[in-house]
Every structure is written in C-alpha cells, then in structure tokens.
C-alpha atoms as a PDB file:
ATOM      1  CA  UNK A   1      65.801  39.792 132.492  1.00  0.00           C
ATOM      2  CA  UNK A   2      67.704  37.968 129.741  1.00  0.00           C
ATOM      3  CA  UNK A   3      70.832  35.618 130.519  1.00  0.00           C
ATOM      4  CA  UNK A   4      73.299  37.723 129.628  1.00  0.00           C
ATOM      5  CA  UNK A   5      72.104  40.671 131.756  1.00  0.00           C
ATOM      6  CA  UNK A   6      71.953  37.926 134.918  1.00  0.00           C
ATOM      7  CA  UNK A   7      75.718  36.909 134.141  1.00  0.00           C
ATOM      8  CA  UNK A   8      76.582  40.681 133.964  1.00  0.00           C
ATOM      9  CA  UNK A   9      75.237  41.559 136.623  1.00  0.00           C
ATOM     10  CA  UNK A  10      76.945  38.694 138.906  1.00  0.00           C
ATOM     11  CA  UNK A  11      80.284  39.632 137.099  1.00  0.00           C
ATOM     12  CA  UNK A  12      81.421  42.690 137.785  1.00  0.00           C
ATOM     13  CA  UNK A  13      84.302  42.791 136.129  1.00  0.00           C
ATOM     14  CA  UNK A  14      82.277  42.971 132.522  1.00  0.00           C
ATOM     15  CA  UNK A  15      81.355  46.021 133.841  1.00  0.00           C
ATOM     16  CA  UNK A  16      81.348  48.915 131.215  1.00  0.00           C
ATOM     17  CA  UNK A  17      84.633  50.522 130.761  1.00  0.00           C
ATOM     18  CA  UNK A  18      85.340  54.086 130.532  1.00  0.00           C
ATOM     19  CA  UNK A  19      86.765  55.193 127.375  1.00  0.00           C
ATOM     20  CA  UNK A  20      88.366  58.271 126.152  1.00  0.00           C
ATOM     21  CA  UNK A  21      86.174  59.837 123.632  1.00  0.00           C
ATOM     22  CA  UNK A  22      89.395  61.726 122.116  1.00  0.00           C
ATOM     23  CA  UNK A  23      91.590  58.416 120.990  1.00  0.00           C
ATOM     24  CA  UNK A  24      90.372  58.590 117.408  1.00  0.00           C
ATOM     25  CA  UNK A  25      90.088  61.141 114.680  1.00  0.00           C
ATOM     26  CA  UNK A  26      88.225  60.983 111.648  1.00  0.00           C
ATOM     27  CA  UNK A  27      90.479  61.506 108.065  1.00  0.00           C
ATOM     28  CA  UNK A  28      88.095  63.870 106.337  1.00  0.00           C
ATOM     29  CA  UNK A  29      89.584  62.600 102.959  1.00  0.00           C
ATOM     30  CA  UNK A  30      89.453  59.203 103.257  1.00  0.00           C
ATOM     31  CA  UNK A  31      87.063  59.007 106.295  1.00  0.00           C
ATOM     32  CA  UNK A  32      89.143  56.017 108.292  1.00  0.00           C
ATOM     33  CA  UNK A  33      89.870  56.180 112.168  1.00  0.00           C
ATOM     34  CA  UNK A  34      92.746  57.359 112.863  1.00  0.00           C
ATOM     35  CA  UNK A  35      94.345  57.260 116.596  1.00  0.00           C
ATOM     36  CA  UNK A  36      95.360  60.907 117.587  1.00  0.00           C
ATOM     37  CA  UNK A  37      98.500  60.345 118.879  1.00  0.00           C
ATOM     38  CA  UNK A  38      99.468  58.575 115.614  1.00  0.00           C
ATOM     39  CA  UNK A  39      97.889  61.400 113.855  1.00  0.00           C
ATOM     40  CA  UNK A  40      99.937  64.156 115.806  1.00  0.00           C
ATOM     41  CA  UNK A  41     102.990  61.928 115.414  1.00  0.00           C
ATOM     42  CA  UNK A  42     102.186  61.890 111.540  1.00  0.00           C
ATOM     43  CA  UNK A  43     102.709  65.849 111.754  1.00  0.00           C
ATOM     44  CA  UNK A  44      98.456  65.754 111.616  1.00  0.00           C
ATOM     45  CA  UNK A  45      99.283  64.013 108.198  1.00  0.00           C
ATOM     46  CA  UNK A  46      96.509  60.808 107.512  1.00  0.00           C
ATOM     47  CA  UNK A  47      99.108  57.547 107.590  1.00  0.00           C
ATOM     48  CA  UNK A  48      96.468  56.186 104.760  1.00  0.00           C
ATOM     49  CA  UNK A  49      95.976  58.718 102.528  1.00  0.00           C
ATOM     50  CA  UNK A  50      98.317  61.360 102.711  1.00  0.00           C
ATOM     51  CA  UNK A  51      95.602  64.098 103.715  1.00  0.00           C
ATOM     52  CA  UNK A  52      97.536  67.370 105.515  1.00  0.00           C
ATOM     53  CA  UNK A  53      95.120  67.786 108.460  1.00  0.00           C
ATOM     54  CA  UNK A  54      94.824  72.014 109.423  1.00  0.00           C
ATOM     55  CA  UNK A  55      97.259  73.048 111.820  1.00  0.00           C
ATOM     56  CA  UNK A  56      97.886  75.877 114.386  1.00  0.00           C
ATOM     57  CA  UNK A  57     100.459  78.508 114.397  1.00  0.00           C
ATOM     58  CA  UNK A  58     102.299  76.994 117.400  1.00  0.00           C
ATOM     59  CA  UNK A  59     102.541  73.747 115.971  1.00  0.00           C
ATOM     60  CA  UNK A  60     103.734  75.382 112.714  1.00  0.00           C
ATOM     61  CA  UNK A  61     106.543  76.848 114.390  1.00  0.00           C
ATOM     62  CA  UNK A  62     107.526  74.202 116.046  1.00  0.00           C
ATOM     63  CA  UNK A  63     107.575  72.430 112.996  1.00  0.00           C
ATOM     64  CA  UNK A  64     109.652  74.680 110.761  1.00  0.00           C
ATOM     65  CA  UNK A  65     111.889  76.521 113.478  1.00  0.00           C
ATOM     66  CA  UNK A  66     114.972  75.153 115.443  1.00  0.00           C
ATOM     67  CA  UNK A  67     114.406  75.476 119.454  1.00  0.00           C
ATOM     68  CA  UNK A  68     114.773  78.215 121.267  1.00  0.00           C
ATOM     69  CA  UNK A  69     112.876  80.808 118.681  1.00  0.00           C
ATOM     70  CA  UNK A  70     110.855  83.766 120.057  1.00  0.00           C
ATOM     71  CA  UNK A  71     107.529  84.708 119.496  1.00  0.00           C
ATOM     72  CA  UNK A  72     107.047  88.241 118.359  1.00  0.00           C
ATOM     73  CA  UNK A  73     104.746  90.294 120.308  1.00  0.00           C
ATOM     74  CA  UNK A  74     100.952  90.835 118.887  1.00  0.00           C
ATOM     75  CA  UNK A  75     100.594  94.017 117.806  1.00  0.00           C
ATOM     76  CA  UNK A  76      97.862  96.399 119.025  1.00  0.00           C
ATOM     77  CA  UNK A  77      95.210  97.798 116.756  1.00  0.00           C
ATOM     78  CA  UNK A  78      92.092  99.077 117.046  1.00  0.00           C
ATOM     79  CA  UNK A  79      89.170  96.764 117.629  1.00  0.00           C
ATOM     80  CA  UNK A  80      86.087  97.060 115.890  1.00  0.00           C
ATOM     81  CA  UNK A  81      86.737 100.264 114.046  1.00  0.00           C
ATOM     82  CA  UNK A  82      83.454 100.381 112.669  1.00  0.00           C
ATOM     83  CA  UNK A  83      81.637  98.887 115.645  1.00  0.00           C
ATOM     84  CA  UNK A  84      79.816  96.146 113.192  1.00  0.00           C
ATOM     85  CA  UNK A  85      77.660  93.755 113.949  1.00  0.00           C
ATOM     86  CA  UNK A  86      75.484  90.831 111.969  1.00  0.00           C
ATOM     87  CA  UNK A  87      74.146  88.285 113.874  1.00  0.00           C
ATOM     88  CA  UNK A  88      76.833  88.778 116.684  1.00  0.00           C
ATOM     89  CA  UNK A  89      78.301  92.067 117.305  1.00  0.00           C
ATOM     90  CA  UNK A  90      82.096  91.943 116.505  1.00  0.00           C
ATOM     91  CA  UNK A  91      83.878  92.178 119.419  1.00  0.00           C
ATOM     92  CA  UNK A  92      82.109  89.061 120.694  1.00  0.00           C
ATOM     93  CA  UNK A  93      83.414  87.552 117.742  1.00  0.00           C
ATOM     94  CA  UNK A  94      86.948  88.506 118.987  1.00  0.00           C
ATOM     95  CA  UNK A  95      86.328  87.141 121.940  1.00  0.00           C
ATOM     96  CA  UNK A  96      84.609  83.766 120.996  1.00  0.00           C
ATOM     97  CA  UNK A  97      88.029  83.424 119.168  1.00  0.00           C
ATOM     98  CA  UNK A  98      90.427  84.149 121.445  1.00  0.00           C
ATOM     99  CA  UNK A  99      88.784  81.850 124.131  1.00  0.00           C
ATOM    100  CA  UNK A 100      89.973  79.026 121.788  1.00  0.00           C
ATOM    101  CA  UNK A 101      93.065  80.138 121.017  1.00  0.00           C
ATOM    102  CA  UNK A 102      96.591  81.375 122.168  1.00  0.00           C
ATOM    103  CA  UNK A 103      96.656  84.036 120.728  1.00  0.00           C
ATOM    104  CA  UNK A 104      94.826  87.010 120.168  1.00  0.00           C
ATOM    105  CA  UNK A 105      94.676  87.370 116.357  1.00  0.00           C
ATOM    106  CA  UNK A 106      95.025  85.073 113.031  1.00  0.00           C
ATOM    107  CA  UNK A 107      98.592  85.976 112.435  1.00  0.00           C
ATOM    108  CA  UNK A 108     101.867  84.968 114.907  1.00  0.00           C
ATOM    109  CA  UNK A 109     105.538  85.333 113.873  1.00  0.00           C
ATOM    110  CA  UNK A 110     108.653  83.301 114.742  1.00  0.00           C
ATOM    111  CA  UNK A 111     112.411  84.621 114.826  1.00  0.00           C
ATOM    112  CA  UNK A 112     114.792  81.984 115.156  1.00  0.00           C
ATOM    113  CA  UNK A 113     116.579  79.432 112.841  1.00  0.00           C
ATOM    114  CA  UNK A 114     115.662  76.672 110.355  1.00  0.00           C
ATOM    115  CA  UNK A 115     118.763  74.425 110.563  1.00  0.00           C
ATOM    116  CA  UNK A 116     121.246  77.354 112.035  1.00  0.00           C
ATOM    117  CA  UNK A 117     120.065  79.630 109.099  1.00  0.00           C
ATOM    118  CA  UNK A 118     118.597  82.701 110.055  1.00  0.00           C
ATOM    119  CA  UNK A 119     114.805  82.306 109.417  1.00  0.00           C
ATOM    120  CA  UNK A 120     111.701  84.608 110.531  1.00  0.00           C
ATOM    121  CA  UNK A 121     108.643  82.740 109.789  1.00  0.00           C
ATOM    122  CA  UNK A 122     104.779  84.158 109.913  1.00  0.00           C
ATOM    123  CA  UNK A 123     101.932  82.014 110.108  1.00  0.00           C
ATOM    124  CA  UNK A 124      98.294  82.671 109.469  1.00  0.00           C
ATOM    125  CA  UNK A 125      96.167  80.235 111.658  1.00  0.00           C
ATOM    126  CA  UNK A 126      92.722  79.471 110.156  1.00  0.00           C
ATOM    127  CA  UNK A 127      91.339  78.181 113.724  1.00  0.00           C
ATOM    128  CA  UNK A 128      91.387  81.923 114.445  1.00  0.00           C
ATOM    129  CA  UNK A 129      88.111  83.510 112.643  1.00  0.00           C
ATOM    130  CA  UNK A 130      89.269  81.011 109.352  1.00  0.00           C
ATOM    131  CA  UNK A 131      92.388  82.838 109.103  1.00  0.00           C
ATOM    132  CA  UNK A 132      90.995  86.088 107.888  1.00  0.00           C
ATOM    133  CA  UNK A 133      92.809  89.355 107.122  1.00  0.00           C
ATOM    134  CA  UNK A 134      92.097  92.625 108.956  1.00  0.00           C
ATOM    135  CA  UNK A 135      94.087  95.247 110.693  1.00  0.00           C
ATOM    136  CA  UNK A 136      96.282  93.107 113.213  1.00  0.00           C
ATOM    137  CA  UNK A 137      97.213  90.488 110.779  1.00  0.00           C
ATOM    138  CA  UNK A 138      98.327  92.805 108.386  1.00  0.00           C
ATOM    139  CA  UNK A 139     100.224  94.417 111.013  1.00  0.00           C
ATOM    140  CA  UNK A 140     101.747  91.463 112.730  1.00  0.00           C
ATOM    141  CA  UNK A 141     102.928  90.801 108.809  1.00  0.00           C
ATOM    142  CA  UNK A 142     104.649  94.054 108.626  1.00  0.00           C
ATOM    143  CA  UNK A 143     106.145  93.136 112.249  1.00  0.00           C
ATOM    144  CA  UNK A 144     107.394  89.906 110.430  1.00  0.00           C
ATOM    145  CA  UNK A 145     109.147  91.726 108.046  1.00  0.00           C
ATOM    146  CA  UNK A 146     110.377  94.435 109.760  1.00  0.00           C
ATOM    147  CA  UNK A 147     112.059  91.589 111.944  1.00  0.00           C
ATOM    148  CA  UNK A 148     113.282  90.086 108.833  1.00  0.00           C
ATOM    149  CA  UNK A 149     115.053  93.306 107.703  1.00  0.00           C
ATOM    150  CA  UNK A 150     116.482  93.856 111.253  1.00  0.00           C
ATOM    151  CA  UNK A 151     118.169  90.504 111.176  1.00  0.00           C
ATOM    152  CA  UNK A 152     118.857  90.846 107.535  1.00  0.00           C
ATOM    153  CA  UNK A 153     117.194  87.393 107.585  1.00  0.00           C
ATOM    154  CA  UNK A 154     115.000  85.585 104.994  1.00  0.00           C
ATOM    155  CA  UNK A 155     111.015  85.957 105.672  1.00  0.00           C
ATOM    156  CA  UNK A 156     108.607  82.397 105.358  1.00  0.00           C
ATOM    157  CA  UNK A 157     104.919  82.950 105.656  1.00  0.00           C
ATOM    158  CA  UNK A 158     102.911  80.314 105.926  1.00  0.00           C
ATOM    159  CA  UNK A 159      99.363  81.070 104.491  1.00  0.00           C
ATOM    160  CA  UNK A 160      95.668  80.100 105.517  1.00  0.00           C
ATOM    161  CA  UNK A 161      93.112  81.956 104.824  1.00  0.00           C
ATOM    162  CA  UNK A 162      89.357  82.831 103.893  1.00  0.00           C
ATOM    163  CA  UNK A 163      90.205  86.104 102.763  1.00  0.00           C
ATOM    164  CA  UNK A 164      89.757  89.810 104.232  1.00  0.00           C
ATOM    165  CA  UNK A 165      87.711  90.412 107.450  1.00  0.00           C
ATOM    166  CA  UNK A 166      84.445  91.638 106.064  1.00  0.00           C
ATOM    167  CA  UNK A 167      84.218  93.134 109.796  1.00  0.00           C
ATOM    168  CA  UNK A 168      86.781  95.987 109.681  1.00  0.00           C
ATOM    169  CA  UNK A 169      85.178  96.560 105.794  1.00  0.00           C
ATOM    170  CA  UNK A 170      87.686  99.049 103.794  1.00  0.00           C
ATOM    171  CA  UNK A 171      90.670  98.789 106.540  1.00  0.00           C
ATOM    172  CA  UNK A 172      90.985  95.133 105.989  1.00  0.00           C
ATOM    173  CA  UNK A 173      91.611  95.770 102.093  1.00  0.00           C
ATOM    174  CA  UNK A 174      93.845  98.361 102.873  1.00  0.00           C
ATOM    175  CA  UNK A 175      96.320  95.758 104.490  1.00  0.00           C
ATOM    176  CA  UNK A 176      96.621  94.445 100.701  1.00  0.00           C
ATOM    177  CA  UNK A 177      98.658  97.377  99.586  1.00  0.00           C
ATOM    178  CA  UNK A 178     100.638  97.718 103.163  1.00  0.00           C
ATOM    179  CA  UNK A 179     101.944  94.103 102.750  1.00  0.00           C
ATOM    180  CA  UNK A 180     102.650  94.675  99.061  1.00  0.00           C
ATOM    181  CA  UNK A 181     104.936  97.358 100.131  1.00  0.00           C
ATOM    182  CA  UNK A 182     106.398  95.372 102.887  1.00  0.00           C
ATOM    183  CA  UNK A 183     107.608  92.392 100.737  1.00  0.00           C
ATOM    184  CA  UNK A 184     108.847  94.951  98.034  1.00  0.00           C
ATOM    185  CA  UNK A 185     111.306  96.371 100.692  1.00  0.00           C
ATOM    186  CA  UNK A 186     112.443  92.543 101.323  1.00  0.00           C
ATOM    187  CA  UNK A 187     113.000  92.181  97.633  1.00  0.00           C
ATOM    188  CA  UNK A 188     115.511  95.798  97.705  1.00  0.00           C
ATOM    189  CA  UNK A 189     117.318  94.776 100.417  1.00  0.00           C
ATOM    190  CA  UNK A 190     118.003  91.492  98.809  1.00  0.00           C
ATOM    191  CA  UNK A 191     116.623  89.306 101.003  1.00  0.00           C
ATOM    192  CA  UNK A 192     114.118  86.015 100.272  1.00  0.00           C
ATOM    193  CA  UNK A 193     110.482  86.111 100.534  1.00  0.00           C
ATOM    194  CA  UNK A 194     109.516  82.412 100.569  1.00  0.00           C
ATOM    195  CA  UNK A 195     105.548  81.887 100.871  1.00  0.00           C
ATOM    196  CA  UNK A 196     104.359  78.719 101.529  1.00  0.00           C
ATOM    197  CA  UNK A 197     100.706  78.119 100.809  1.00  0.00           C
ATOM    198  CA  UNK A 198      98.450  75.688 102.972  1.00  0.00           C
ATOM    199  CA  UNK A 199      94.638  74.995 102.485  1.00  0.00           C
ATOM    200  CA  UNK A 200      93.222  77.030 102.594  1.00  0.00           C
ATOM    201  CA  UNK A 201      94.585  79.910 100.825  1.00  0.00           C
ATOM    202  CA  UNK A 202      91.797  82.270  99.296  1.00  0.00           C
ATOM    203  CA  UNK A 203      90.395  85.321  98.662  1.00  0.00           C
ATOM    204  CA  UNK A 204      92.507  88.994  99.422  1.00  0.00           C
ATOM    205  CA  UNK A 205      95.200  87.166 100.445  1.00  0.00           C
ATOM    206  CA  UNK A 206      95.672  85.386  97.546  1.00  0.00           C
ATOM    207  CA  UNK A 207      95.358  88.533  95.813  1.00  0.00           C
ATOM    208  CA  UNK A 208      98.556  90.179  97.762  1.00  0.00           C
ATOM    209  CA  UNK A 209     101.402  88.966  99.856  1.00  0.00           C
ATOM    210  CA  UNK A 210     100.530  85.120  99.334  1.00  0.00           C
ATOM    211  CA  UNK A 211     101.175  85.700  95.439  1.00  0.00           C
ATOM    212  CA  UNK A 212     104.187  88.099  95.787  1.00  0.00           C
ATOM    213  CA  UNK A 213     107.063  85.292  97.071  1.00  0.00           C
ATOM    214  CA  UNK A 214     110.577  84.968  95.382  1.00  0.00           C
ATOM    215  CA  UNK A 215     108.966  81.309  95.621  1.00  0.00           C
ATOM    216  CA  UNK A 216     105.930  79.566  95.833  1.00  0.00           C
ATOM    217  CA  UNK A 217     105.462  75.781  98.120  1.00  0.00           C
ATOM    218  CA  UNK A 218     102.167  74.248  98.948  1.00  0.00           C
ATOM    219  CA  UNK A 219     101.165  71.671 100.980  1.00  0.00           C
ATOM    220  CA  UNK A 220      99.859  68.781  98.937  1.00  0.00           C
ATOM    221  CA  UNK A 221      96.105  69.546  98.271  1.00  0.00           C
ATOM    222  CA  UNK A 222      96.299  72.762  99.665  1.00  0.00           C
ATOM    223  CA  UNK A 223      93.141  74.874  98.285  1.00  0.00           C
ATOM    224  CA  UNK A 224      94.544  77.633  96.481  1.00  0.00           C
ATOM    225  CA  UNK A 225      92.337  80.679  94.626  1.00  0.00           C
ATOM    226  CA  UNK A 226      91.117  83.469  94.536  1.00  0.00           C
ATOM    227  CA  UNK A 227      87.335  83.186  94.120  1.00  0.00           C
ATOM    228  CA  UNK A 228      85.229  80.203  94.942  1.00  0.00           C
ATOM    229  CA  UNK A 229      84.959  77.211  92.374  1.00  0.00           C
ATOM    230  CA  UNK A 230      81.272  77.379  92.080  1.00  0.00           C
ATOM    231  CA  UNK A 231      81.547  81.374  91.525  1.00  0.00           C
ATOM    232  CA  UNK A 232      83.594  80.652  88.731  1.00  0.00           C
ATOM    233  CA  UNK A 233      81.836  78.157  87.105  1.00  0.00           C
ATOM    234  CA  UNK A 234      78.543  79.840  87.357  1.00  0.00           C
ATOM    235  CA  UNK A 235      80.237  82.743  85.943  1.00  0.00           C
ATOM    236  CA  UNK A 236      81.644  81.209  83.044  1.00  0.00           C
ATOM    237  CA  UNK A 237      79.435  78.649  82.730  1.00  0.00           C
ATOM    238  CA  UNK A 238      81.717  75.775  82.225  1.00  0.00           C
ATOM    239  CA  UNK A 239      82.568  72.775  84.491  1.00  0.00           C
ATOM    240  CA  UNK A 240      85.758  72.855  85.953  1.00  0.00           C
ATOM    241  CA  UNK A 241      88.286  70.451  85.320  1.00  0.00           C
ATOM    242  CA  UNK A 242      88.884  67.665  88.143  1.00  0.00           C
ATOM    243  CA  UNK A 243      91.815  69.255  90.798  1.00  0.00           C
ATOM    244  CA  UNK A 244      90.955  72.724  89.957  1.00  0.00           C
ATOM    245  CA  UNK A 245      92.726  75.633  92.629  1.00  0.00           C
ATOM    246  CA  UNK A 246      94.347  72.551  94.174  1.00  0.00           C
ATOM    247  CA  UNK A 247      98.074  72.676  94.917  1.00  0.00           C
ATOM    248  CA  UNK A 248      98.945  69.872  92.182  1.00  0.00           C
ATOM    249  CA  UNK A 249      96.902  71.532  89.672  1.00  0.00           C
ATOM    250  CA  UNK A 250      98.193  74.689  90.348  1.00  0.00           C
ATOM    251  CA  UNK A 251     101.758  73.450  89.958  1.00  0.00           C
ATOM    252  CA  UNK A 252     101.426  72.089  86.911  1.00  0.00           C
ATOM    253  CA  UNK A 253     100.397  75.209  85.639  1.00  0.00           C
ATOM    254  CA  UNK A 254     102.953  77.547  86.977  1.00  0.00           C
ATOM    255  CA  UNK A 255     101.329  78.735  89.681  1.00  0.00           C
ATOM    256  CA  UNK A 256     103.303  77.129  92.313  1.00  0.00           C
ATOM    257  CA  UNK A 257     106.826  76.199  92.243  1.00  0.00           C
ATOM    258  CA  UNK A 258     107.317  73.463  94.626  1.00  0.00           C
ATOM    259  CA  UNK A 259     104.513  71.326  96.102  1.00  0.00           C
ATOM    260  CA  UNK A 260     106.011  69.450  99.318  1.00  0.00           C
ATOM    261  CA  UNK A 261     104.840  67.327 102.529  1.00  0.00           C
ATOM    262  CA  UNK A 262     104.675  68.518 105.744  1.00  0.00           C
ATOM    263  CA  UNK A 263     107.621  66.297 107.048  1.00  0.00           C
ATOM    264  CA  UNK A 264     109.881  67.473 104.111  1.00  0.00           C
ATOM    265  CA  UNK A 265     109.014  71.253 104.196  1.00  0.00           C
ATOM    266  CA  UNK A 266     111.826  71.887 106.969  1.00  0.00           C
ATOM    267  CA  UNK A 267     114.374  70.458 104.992  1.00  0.00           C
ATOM    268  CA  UNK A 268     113.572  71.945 101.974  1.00  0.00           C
ATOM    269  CA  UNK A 269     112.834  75.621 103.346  1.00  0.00           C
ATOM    270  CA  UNK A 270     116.850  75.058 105.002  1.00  0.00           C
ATOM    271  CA  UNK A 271     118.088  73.319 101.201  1.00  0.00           C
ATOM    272  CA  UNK A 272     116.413  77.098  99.973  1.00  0.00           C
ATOM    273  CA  UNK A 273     117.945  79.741 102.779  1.00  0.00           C
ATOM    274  CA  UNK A 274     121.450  77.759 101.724  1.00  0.00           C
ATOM    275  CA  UNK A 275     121.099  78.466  98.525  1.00  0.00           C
ATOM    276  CA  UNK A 276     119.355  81.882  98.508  1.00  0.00           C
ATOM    277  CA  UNK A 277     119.772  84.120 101.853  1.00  0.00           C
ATOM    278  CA  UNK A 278     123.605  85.936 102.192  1.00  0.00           C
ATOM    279  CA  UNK A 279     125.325  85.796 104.657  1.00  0.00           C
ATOM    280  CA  UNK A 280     123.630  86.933 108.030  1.00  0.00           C
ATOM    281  CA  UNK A 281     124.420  86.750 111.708  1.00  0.00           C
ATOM    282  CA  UNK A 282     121.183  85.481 113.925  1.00  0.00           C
END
C-alpha cells in the first residue's frame, strides 16, 4: 500500500465524489466542453464557435411562439401500410421512436403568436426517425396549413430532414405533391409561407414544401440539398468546392434568402409577419 492510499484511507473526506455524468456536452464542431445548462441557455448554440446544436419540436416552439400556443393534434394514419420490414420490422421502428419522444411522429404544429402576430408554425424533428417524411408528417403539414387558412394566419415550417420514409415506399412520395398543393392554396389566399431550413434539410423534402416558401431562412450551417455530397461528386466527378449545400453557400448563391441565428430568428420571423401577413384576428 502506497502513502497516498494510507492517507486516503484515514481521511475520509478525500473520499471520491459523485459526479453528474450529464454537466458537460461535447461541441461537435469545435469539440470543447461545454456545460449543459450554458448550452441550453445558449438556445443549444456552442458559446465558442457558433455551432446550432439539433433541436426538438417542443423546444422549437417554445422558441419561436409567444406563451400560451396550442399544440395541434397528431393526425391518424395508417401504420405500416405495407407491413415492411429490414432488419427490424417497422412498427418496432415506430415504437423505438416514440419511446424517446413526445410525440408520436416527426412532424408537430403550433397555433399561437410570434410577437402578437398571428403565426402557425410546423416543425419537423429529426430525433424522430431523422426527421423523415411519410404519411403522418405529410398530413400533420396539411393540418398546419389548413390551421393557417382557418386563422387566415401566416404558416412557418421549420425543416429537418433525411428525406422520405423508405418504409411506407410510394405513399411517402406521394406526400410531395399533397404538400405542393397545400402551400399553393396559402399562396391564393394571400397568405405567407415562410420556410425556415435547419440541418439537416435533405432529400424529398428538399425537393417539395421546403423549396416552395414566399421566403427562404437557414440556420447558420444548416445542411441543405438534395442528394448527398459524395453522390454528387462521384457522379460528376469533380471535387466540390469548400461549404458546398451549407446554408452560407447556399445564400450566396440564391438559394436562400436570409441566413439567421437561432436567438435572432424570433425577431426576424415577427420583423417578416409585420411586413407581409394582412390583417388577421388570432
């Protein structure tokens, strides 16, 4: 036994102390510790290098909304239309899922106000099956805008995504076409369709209702495309320039209109419904 284990052990009170193993987080960008409560004061924003952490719906909307906004009702769809299964079957996919999450599918909507302005906001939550499109998040996006109309209030969606859910095959391309029509009926009645893109954004979403706003935000160094960087390159056999499908790159080439940070996006969403959304009663 070695002195300092003698002196330890006669003083107790260099006993080892119990730590929480969930003070710290990890910046995936610039890999420094960062404490979590700092972190989720920071809007799950890196204080050192500006990385916008992933967030979940209900955090989302109680970022962007005023208090006191309600929480559309999931809609019901049928599960597992075409009873797949890969390694897992699907519904135990579902399942998996929802155990770690409030709700029961990747897309929840908000009807209240941003800044006393009549606001219904949808957000796509990539914790839930990385965000991915079939039947009930095209439907809870039809919800969303159905709400919008009914208020005669401006529609924000706030996207994440890997794309369609290769689960539900052909059904979850179909809700493509059923949210195009959706946000074309917002555009007749005269009402604005703001989309505002987070990382990551990709695949059939990209393709439809995350490409069809009356304008564009992104987070900064949101992931935005269509197909995968390394599918592109191989395919045209060129290397890509540095920044490629991110949010500032994208900007500079008209892609995206507005690239803002996560504490300014309230603001800015309220400086937009002033400007653009008539007049409306909540």
């Amino acid at each position: 036994m070695n002195w300092f284990t003698r002196v330890r052990n006669t003083l107790p009170f260099i006993g080892k102390r119990d730590t929480p193993d969930n003070l710290w987080i990890k910046c995936p960008n610039c890999q420094d510790m960062v404490f979590v409560k700092e972190y989720e004061e920071n809007l799950s924003v890196c204080p050192n290098c500006g990385h916008h952490g992933r967030i979940g719906a209900d955090r989302r909307l109680e970022i962007l909304l005023d208090e006191g906004y309600d929480v559309l009702p999931q809609p019901q769809v049928t599960e597992d239309p075409l009873k797949f299964k890969d390694t897992k079957r699907y519904v135990d996919r579902l399942k998996q899922a929802r155990a770690k999450n409030p709700h029961r599918d990747a897309f929840t909507v908000g009807s209240g106000t941003i800044e006393g302005k009549p606001a219904v906001v949808g957000v796509q939550d990539f914790g839930f099956m990385g965000g991915s499109m079939g039947m009930a998040v095209g439907a809870a996006f039809c919800n969303g805008a159905q709400k919008a109309l009914d208020r005669r209030a401006a529609y924000i969606v706030v996207t994440a995504a890997g794309g369609a859910r290769m689960q539900e095959g052909i059904l979850s391309l179909m809700q493509m076409p059923k949210a195009t029509v959706m946000t074309r009926r917002l555009k007749e009645a005269g009402l604005p369709y703001i989309v505002v893109l987070s990382d990551p954004t990709t695949g059939g979403v990209t393709a439809s209702y995350a490409m069809l706003g009356d304008i564009h935000m992104a987070e900064p160094g949101a992931l935005i495309g269509f197909a995968g960087q390394r599918v592109i390159q191989d395919t045209i056999r060129e290397q890509l320039p540095d920044g490629f499908q991110r949010a500032e790159y994208l900007y500079r080439h008209g892609m995206v209109d507005l690239v803002v940070e996560r504490k300014d996006m309230r603001g800015t969403l309220s400086d937009l419904l002033e400007y653009l959304q008539p007049q409306a009663a909540a």
